[in-house]
Protein backbone atom coordinates (compact mmCIF):
# COMPACT_ATOMS: atom_id res chain seq x y z
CA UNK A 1 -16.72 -34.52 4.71
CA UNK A 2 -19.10 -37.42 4.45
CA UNK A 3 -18.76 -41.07 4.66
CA UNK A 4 -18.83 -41.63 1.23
CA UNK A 5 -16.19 -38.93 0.05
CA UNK A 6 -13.80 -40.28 2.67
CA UNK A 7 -14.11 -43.93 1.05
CA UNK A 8 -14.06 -42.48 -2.47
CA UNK A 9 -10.63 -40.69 -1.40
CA UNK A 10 -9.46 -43.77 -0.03
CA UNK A 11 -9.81 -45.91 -2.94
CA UNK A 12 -9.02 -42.92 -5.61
CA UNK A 13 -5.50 -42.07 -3.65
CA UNK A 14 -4.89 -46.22 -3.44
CA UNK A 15 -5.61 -46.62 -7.38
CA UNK A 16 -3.30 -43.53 -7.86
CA UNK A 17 -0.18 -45.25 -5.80
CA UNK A 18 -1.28 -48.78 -7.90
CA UNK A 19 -0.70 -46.89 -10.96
CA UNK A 20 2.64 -45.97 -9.92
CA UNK A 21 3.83 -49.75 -9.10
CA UNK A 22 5.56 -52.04 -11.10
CA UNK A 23 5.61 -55.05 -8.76
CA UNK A 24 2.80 -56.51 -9.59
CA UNK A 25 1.43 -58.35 -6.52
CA UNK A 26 1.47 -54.62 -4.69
CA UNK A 27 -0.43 -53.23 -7.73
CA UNK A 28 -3.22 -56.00 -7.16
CA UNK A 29 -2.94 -55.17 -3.38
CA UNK A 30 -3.37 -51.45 -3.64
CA UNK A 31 -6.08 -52.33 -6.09
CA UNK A 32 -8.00 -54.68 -4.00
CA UNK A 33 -8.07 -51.52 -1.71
CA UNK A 34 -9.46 -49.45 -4.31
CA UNK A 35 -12.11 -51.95 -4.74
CA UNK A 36 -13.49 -52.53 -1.15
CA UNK A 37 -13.16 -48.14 -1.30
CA UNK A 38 -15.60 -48.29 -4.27
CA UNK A 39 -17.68 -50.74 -2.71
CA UNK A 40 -18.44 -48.70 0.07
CA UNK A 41 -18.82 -45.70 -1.63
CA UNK A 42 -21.87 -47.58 -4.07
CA UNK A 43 -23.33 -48.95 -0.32
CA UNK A 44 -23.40 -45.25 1.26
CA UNK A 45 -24.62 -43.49 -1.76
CA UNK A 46 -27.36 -46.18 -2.32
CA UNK A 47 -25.55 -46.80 -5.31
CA UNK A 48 -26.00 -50.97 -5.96
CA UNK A 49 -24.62 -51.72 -9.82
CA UNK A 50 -21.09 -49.60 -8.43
CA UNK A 51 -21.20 -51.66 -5.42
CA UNK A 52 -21.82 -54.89 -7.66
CA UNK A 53 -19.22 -53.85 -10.33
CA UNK A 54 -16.84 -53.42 -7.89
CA UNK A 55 -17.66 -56.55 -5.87
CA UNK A 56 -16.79 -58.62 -9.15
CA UNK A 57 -13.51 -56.80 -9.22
CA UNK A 58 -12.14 -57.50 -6.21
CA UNK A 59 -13.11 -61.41 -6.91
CA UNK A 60 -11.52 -61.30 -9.92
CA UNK A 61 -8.68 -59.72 -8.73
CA UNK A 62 -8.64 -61.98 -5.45
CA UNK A 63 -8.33 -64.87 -7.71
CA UNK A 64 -5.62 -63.66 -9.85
CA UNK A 65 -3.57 -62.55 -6.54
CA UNK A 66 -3.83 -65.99 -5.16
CA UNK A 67 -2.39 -67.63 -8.57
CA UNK A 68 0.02 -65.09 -8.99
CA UNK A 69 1.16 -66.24 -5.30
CA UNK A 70 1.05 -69.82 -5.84
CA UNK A 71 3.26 -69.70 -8.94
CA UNK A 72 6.07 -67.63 -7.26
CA UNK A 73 5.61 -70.14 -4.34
CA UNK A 74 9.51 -72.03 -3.76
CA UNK A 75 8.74 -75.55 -4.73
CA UNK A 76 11.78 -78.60 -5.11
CA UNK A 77 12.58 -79.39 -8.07
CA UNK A 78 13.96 -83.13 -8.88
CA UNK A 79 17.65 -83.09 -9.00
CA UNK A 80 17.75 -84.77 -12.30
CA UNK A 81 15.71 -81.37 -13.56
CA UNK A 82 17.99 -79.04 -11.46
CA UNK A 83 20.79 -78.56 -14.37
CA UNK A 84 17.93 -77.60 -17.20
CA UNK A 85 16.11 -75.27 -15.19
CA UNK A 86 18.90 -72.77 -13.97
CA UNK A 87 20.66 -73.48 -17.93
CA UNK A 88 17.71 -73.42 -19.59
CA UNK A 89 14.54 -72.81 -18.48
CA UNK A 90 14.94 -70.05 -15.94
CA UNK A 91 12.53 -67.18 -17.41
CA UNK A 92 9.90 -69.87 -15.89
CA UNK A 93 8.96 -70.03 -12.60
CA UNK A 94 9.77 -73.39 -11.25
CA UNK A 95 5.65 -74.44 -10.69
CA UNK A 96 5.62 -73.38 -14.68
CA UNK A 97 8.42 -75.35 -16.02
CA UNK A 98 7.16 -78.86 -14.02
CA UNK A 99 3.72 -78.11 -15.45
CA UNK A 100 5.77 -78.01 -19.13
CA UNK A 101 7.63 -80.94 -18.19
CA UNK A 102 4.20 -82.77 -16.97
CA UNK A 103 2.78 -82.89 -20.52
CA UNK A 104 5.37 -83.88 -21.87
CA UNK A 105 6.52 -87.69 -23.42
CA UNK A 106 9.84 -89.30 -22.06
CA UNK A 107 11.98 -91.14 -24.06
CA UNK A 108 15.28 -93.19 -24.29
CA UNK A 109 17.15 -93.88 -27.54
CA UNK A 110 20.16 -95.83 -28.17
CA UNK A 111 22.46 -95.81 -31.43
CA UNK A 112 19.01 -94.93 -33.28
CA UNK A 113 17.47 -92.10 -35.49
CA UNK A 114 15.46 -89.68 -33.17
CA UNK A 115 13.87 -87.90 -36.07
CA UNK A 116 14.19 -88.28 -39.71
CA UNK A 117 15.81 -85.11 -42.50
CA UNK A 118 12.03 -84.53 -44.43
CA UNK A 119 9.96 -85.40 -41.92
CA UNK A 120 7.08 -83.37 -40.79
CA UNK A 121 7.92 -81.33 -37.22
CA UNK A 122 5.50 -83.32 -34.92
CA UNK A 123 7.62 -82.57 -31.93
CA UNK A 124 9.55 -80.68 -30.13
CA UNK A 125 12.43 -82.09 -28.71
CA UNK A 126 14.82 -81.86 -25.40
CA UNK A 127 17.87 -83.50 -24.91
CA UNK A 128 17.39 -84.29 -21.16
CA UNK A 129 20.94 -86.95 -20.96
CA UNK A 130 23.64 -87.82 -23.42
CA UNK A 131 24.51 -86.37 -26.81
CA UNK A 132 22.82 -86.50 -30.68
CA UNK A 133 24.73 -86.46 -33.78
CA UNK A 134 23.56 -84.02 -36.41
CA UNK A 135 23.86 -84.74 -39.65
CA UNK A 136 24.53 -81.92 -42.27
CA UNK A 137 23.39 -82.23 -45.71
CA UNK A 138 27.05 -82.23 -47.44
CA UNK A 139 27.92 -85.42 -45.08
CA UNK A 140 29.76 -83.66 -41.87
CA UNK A 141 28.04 -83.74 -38.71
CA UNK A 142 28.46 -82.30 -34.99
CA UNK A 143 27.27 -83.55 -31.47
CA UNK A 144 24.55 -81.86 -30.06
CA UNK A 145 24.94 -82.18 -25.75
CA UNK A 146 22.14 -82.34 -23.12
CA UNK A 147 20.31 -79.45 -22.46
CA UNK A 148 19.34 -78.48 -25.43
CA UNK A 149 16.75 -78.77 -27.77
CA UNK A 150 16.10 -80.48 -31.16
CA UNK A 151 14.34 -80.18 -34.42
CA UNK A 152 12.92 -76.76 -33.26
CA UNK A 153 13.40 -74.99 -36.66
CA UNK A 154 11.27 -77.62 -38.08
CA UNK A 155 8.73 -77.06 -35.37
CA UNK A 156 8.71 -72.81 -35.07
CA UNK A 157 8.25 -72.97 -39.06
CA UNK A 158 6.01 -76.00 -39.02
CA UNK A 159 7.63 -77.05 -41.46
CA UNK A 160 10.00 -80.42 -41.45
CA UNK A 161 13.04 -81.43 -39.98
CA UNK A 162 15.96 -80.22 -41.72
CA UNK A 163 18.14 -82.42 -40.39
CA UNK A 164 18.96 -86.18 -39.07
CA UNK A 165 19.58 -86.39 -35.34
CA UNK A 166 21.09 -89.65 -34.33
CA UNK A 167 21.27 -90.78 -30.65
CA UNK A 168 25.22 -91.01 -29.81
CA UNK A 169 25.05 -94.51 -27.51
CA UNK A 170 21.94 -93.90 -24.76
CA UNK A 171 20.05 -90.56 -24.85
CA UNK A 172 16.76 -89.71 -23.16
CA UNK A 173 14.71 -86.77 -24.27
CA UNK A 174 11.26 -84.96 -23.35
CA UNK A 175 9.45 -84.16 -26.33
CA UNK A 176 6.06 -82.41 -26.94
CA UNK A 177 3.44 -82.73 -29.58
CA UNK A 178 2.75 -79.58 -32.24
CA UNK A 179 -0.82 -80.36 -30.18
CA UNK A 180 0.35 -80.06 -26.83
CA UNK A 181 2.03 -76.79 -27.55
CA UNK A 182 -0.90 -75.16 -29.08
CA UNK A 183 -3.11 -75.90 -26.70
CA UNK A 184 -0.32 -74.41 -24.09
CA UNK A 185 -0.72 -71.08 -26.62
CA UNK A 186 -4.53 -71.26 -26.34
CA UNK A 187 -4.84 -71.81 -22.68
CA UNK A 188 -1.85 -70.57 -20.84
CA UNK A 189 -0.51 -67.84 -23.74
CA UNK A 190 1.95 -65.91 -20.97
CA UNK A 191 3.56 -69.92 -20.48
CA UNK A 192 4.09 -70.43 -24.11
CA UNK A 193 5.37 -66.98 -24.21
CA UNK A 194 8.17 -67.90 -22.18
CA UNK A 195 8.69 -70.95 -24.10
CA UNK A 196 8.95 -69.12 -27.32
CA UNK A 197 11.90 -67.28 -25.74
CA UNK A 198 13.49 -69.76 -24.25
CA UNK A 199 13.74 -71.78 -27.84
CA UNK A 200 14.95 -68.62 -29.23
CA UNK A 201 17.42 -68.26 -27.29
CA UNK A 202 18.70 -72.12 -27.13
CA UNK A 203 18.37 -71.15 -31.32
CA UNK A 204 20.68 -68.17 -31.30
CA UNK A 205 23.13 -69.87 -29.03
CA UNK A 206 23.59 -72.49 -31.37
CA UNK A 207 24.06 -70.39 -33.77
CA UNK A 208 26.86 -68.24 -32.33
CA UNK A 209 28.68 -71.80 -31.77
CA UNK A 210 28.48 -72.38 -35.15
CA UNK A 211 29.75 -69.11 -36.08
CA UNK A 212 32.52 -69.78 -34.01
CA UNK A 213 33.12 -73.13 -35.36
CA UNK A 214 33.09 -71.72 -38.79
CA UNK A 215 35.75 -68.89 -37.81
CA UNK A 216 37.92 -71.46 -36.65
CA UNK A 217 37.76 -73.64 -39.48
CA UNK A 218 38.63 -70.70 -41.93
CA UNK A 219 41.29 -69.74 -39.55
CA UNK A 220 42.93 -73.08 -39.61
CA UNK A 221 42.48 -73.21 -43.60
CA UNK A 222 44.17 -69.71 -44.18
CA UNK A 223 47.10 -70.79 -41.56
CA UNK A 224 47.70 -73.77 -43.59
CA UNK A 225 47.34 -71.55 -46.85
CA UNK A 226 50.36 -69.90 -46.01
């Protein structure tokens, strides 16, 4: 067997165990193998454009390892951010959600509209400390806590708010331009990914609470009923 079948084996029978991975730093290792395989296969067979395709690969794929291990890196987060992460914004790795955080604007409001029923859906909203009253259209209203966010409907429709939300005493939010977050989409799409689910899911949970708040209010009516 010659020199070149014997690397060609070697990188064919690493590609084959790559396909069967699903962690994905051992796929790009078993890969990278494949690569340097195929490289010396194109140098022994005199074969330079597989050699040179094959060269760019394993850059390419060099790069993307080195990324992928940077993100996963541990790294501290502040202990003010602790709480949101691990409630909130867990399906982010922690280098991800600081980067989020980074381009955001903080803010502090006291006794004070935060945004407006009718207005356009500029930003997107987190309530980092304290609590916002929400004001329903038929004139009852419920307090929104910390760690969630606010006036996303307005911003996933682009659309407006559809409701007021009043700081109750001091609150300080994050918020993030309709900008900001499309040029997260355009240049980092797996990042806004994961912060399309995470709003969902904030979404859904306050709707199950209001479900439940709902249920309870109809329960209390029909005891009094009878």
């Amino acid at each position: 067997m010659s020199y070149h079948e014997i690397f060609y084996l070697i990188g064919a029978t690493f590609q084959l165990i790559a396909l069967a991975c699903t962690k994905i730093l051992w796929l790009r290792s078993f890969l990278l193998i494949t690569s340097i395989g195929n490289i010396l296969t194109g140098i022994f067979l005199d074969f330079p454009s597989m050699a040179i395709m094959n060269s760019f690969i394993l850059i390419t794929n060099l790069f993307q390892m080195g990324r992928y291990i940077l993100d996963h890196q541990p790294i501290a987060l502040p202990s003010s951010l602790k709480g949101a992460y691990k409630k909130v914004f867990f399906l982010m790795t922690p280098r991800q959600f600081l980067q989020f955080y980074s381009l955001g604007e903080q803010l502090q409001f006291e006794n004070t509209f935060i945004i407006h029923q009718g207005e356009p859906a500029k930003y997107l909203y987190f309530i980092l400390e304290g609590k916002v009253r929400i004001s329903e259209p038929q004139g009852s209203y419920f307090l929104l806590p910390h760690n969630h966010f606010l006036g996303e409907m307005g911003y996933l429709i682009q659309g407006n708010y559809s409701k007021d939300g009043i700081a109750e005493g001091s609150v300080t939010v994050i918020r993030w331009s309709a900008g900001t977050l499309q040029k997260i989409h355009e240049r980092n799409p797996s990042l806004y990914i994961n912060i399309q689910d995470i709003i969902g899911r904030d979404l859904a949970a306050k709707i199950d609470k209001a479900n439940e708040y709902i249920s309870q209010e109809e329960f209390l009516l029909n005891k009094k009923a009878t």
